[in-house]
N, C-alpha and C. Protein backbone atom coordinates (compact mmCIF):
# COMPACT_ATOMS: atom_id res chain seq x y z
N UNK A 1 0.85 -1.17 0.00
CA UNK A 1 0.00 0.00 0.00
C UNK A 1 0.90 1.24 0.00
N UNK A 2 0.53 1.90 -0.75
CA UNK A 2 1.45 3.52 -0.58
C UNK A 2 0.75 4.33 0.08
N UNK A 3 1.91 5.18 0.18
CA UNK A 3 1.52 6.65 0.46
C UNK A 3 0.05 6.73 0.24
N UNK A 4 0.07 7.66 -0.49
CA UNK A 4 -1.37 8.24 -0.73
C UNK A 4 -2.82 7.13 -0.86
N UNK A 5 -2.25 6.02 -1.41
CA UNK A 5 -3.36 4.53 -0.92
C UNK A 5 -3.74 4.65 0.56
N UNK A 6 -2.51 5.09 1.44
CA UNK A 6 -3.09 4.58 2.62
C UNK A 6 -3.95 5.34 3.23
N UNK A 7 -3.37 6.89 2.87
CA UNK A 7 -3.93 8.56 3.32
C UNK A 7 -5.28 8.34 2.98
N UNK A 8 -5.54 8.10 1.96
CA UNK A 8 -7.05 8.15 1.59
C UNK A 8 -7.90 6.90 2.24
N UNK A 9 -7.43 5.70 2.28
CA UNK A 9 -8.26 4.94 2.52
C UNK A 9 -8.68 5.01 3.86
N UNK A 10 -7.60 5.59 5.26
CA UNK A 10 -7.96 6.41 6.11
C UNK A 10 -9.44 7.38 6.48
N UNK A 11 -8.71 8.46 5.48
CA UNK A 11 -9.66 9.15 5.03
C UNK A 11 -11.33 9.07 4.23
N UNK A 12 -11.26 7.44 3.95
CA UNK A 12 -12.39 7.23 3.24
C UNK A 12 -13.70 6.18 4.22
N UNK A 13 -12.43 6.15 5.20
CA UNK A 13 -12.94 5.34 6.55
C UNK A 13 -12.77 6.04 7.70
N UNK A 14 -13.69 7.65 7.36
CA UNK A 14 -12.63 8.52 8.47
C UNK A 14 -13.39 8.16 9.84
N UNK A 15 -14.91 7.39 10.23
CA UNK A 15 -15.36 6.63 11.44
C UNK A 15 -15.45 5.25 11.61
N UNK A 16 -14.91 4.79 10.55
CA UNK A 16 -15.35 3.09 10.42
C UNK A 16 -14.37 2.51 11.54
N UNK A 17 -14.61 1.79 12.51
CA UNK A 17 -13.91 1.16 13.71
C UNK A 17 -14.20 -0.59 13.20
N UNK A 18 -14.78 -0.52 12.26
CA UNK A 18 -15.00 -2.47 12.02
C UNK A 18 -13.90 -2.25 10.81
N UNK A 19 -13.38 -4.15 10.81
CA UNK A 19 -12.65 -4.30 9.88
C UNK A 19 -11.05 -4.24 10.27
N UNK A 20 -9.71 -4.14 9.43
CA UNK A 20 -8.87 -4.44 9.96
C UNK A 20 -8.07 -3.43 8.92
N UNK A 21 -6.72 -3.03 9.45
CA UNK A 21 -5.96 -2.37 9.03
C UNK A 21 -4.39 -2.40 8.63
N UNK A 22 -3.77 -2.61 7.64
CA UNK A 22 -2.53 -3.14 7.71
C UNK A 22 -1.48 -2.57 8.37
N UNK A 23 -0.44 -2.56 8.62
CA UNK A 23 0.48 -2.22 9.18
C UNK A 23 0.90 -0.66 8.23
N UNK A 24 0.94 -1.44 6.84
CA UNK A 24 1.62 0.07 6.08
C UNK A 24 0.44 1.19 6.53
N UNK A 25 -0.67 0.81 6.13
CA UNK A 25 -2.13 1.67 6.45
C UNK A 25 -1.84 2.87 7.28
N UNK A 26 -1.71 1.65 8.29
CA UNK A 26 -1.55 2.71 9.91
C UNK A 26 0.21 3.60 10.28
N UNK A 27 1.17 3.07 9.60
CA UNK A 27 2.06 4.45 10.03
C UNK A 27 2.41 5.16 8.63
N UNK A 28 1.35 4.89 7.34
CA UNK A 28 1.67 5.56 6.45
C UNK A 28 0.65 6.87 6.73
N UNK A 29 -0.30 6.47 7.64
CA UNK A 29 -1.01 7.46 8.89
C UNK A 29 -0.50 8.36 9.53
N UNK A 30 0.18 7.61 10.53
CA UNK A 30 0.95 8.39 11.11
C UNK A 30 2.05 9.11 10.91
N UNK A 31 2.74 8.96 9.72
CA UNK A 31 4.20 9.62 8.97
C UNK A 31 3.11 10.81 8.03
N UNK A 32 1.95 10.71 8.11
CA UNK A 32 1.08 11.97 7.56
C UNK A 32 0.74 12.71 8.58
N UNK A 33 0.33 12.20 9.65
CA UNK A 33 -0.01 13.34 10.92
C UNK A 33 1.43 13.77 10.86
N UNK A 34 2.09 13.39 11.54
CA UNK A 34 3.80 13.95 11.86
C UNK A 34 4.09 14.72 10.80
N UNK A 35 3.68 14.57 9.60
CA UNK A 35 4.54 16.03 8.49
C UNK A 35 2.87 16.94 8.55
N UNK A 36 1.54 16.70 8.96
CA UNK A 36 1.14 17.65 8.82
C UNK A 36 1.20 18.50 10.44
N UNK A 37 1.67 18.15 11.14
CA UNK A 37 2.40 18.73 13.01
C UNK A 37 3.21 19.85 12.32
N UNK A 38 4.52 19.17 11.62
CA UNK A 38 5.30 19.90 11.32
C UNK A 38 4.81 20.98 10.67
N UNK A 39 4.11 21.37 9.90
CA UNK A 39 3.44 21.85 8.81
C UNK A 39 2.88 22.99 10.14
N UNK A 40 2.50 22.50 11.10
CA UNK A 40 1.64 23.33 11.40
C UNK A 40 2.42 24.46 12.70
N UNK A 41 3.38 23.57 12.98
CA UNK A 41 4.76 24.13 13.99
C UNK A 41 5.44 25.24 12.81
N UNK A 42 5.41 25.11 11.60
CA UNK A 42 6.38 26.28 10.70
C UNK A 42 5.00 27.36 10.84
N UNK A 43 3.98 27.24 10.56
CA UNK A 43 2.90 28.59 10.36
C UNK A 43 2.91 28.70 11.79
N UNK A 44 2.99 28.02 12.90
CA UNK A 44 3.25 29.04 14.44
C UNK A 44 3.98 29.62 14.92
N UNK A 45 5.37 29.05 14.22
CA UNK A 45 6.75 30.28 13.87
C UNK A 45 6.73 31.35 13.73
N UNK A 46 5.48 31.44 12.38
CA UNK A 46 5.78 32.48 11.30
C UNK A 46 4.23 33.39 11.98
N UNK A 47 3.76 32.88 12.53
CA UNK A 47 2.00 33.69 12.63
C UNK A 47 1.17 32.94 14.02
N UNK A 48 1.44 33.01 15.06
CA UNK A 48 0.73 32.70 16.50
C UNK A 48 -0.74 32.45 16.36
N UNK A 49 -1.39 33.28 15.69
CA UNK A 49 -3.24 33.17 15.43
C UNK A 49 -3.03 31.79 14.30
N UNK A 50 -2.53 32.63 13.28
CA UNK A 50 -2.33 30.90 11.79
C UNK A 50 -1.94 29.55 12.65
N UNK A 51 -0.94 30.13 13.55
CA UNK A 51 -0.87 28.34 13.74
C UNK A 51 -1.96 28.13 14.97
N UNK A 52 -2.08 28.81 15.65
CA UNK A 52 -3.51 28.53 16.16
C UNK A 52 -4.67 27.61 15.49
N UNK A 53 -5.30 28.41 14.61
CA UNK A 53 -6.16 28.41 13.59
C UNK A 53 -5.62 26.50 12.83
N UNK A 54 -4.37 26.70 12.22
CA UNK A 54 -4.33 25.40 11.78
C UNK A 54 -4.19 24.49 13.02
N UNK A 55 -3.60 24.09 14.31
CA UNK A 55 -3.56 23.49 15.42
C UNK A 55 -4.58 22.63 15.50
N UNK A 56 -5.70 23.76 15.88
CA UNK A 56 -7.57 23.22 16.16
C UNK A 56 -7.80 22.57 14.98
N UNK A 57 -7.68 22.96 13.99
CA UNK A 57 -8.40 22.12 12.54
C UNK A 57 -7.44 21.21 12.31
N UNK A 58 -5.98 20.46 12.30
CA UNK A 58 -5.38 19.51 12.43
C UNK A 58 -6.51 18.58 13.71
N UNK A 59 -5.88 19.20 14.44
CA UNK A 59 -6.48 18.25 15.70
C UNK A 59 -7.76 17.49 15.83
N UNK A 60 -8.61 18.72 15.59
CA UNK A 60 -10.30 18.30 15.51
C UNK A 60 -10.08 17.51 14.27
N UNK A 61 -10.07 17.69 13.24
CA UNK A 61 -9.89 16.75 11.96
C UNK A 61 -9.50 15.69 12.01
N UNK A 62 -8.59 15.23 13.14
CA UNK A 62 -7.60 13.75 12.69
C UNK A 62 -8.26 13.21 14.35
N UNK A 63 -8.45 13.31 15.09
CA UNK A 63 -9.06 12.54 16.25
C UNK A 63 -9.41 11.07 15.73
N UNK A 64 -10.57 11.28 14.91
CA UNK A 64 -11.78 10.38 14.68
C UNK A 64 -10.86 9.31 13.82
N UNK A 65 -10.37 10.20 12.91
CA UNK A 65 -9.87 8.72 11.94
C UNK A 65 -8.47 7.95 12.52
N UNK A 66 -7.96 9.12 13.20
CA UNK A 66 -6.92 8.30 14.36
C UNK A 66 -7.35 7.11 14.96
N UNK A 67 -8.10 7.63 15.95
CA UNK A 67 -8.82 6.44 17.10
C UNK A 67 -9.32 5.77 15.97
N UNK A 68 -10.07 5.75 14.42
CA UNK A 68 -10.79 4.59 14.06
C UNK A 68 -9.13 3.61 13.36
N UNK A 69 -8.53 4.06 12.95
CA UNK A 69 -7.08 3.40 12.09
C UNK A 69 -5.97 2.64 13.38
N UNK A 70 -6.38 3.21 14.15
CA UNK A 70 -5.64 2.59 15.39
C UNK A 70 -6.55 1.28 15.66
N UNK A 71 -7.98 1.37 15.96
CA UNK A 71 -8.76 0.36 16.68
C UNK A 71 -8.45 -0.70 15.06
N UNK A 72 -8.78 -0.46 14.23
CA UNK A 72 -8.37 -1.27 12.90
C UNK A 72 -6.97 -2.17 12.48
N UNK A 73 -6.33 -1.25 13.41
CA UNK A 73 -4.98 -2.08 13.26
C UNK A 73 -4.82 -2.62 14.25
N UNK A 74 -5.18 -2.46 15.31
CA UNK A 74 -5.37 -3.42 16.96
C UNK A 74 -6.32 -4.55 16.53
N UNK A 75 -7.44 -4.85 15.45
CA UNK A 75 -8.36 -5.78 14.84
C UNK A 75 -6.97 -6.39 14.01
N UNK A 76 -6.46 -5.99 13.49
CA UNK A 76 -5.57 -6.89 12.59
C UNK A 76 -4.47 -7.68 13.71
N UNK A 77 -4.39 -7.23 14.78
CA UNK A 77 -3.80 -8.49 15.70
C UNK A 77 -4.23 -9.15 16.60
N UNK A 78 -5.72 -9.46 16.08
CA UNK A 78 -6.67 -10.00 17.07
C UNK A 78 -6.83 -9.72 18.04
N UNK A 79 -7.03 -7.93 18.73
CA UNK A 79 -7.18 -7.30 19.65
C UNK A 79 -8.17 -6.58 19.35
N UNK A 80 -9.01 -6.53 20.51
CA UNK A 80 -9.87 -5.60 20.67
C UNK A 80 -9.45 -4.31 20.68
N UNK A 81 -10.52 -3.47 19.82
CA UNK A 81 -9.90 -2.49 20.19
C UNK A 81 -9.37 -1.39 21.18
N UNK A 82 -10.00 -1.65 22.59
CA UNK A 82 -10.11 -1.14 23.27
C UNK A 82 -8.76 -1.17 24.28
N UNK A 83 -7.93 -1.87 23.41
CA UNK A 83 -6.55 -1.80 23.83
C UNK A 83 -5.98 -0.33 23.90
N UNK A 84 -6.52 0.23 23.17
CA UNK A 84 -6.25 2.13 22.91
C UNK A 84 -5.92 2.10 24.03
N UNK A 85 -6.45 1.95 25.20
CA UNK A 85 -6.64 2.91 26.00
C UNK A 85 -5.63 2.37 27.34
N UNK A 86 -4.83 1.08 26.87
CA UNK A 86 -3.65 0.71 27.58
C UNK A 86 -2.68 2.24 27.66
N UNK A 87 -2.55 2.69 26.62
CA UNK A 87 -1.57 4.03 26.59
C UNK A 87 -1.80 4.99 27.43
N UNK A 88 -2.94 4.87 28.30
CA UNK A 88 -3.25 5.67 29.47
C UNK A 88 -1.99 5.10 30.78
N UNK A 89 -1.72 4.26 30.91
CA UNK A 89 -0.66 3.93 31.68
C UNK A 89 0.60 4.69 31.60
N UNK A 90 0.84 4.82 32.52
CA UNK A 90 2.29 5.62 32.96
C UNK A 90 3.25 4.92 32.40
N UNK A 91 4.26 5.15 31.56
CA UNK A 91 5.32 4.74 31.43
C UNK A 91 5.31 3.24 30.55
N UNK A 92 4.89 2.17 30.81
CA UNK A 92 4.72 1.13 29.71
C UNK A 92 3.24 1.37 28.92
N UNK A 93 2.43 1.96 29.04
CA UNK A 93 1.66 1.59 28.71
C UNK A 93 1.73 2.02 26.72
N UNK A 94 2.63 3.12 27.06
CA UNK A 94 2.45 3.32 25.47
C UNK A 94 3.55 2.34 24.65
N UNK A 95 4.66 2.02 25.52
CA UNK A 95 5.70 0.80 25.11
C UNK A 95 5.00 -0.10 24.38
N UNK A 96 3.96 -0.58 25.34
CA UNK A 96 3.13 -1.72 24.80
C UNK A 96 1.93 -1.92 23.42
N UNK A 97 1.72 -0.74 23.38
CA UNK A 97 0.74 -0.42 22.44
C UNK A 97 1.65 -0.16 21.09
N UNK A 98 2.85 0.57 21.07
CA UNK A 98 3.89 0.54 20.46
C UNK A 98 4.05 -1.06 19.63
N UNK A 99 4.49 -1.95 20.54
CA UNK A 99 4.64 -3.04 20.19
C UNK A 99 3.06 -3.71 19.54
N UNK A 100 1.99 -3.41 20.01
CA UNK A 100 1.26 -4.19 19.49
C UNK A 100 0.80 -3.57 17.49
N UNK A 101 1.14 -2.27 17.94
CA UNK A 101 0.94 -1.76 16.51
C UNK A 101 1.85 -2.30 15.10
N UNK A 102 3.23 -2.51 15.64
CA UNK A 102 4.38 -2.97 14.96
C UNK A 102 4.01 -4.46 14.73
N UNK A 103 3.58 -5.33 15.50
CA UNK A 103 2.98 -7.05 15.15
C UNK A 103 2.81 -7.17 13.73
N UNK A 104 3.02 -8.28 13.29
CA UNK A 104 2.07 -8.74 11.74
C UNK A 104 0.59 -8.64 11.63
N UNK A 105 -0.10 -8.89 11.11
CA UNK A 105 -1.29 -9.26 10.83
C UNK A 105 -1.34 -10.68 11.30
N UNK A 106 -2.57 -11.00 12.11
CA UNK A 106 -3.29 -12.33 12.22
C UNK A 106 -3.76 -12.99 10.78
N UNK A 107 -2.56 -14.36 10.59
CA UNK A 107 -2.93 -15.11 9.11
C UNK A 107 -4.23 -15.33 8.77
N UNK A 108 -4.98 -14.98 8.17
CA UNK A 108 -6.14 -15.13 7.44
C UNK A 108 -7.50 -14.59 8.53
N UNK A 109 -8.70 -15.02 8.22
CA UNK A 109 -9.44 -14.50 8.80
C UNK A 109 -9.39 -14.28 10.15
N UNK A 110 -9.89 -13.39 11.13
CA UNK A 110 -10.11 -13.72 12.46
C UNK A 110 -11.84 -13.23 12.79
N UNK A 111 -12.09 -12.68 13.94
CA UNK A 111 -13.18 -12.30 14.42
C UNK A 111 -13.45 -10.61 13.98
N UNK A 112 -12.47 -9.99 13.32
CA UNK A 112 -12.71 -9.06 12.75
C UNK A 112 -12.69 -8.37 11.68
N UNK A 113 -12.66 -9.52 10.94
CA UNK A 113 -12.65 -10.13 9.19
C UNK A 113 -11.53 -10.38 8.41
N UNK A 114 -11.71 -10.50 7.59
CA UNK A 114 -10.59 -11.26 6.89
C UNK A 114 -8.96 -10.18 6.37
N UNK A 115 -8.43 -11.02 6.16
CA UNK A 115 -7.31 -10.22 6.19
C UNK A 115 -7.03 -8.96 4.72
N UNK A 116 -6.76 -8.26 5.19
CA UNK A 116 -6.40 -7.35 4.18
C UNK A 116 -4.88 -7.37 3.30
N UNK A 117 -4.31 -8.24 3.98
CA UNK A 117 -3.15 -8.64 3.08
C UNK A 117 -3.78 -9.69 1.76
N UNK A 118 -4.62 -10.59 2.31
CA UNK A 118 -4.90 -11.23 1.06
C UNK A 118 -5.88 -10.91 0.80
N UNK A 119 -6.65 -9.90 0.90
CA UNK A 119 -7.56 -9.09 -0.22
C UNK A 119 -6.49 -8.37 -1.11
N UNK A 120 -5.32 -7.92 -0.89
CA UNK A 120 -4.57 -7.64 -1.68
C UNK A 120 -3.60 -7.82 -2.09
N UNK A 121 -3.69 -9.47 -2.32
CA UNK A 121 -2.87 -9.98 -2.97
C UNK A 121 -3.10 -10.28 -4.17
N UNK A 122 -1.97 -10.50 -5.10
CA UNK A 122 -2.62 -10.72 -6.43
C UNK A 122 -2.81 -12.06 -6.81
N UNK A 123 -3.93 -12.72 -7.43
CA UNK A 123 -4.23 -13.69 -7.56
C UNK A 123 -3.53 -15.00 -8.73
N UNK A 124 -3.06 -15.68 -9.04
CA UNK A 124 -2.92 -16.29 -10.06
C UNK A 124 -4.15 -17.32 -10.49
């Protein structure tokens, strides 16, 4: 999955919490939040209200499809999603969530459907 495959499909699932999410999916996600941060740290340099202004609309904007691309990729290692909320822990808790994000995918189907590696695989 690329770049912009993953940005959008994110984006095209910006509440969907069912279903599962690949690994590229989710930090081709997150390597998009992180350059649009940056993005938004140069206009608070340059203009205190602008980066204001972009801050809130980054933030409010990416919540939803965050928490849904996270719970999607916690489904792709046969975790509930409600593992999120391990990262509330002091000190390991985000270690751990860390690690569970980095895991493979669960081989073929599980309880939160089938795998998205071999939906996109190519067939012979």
């Amino acid at each position: 999955m690329s770049f912009t495959e993953a940005v959008s499909t994110v984006l095209n699932k910006y509440a969907d919490f069912s279903g599962r999410a690949r690994r590229s999916e989710y930090w081709y996600w997150v390597l998009a939040l992180a350059l649009g941060w940056i993005v938004v740290e140069i206009f608070w340099a340059i203009s205190r209200p602008l980066g204001w202004i972009l801050y809130l609309v980054l933030l409010i904007g990416t919540i939803v499809p965050d928490l849904a691309v996270g719970v999607r990729r916690l489904h792709d290692t046969s975790r509930s999603g409600w593992w999120l909320l391990i990262a509330l822990v002091p000190f390991v808790g985000g270690i751990i969530l860390l690690v569970f994000m980095c895991l493979d995918s669960t081989p073929g189907p599980n309880d939160y459907g089938p795998s998205p590696k071999e939906l996109s695989a190519p067939t012979m």
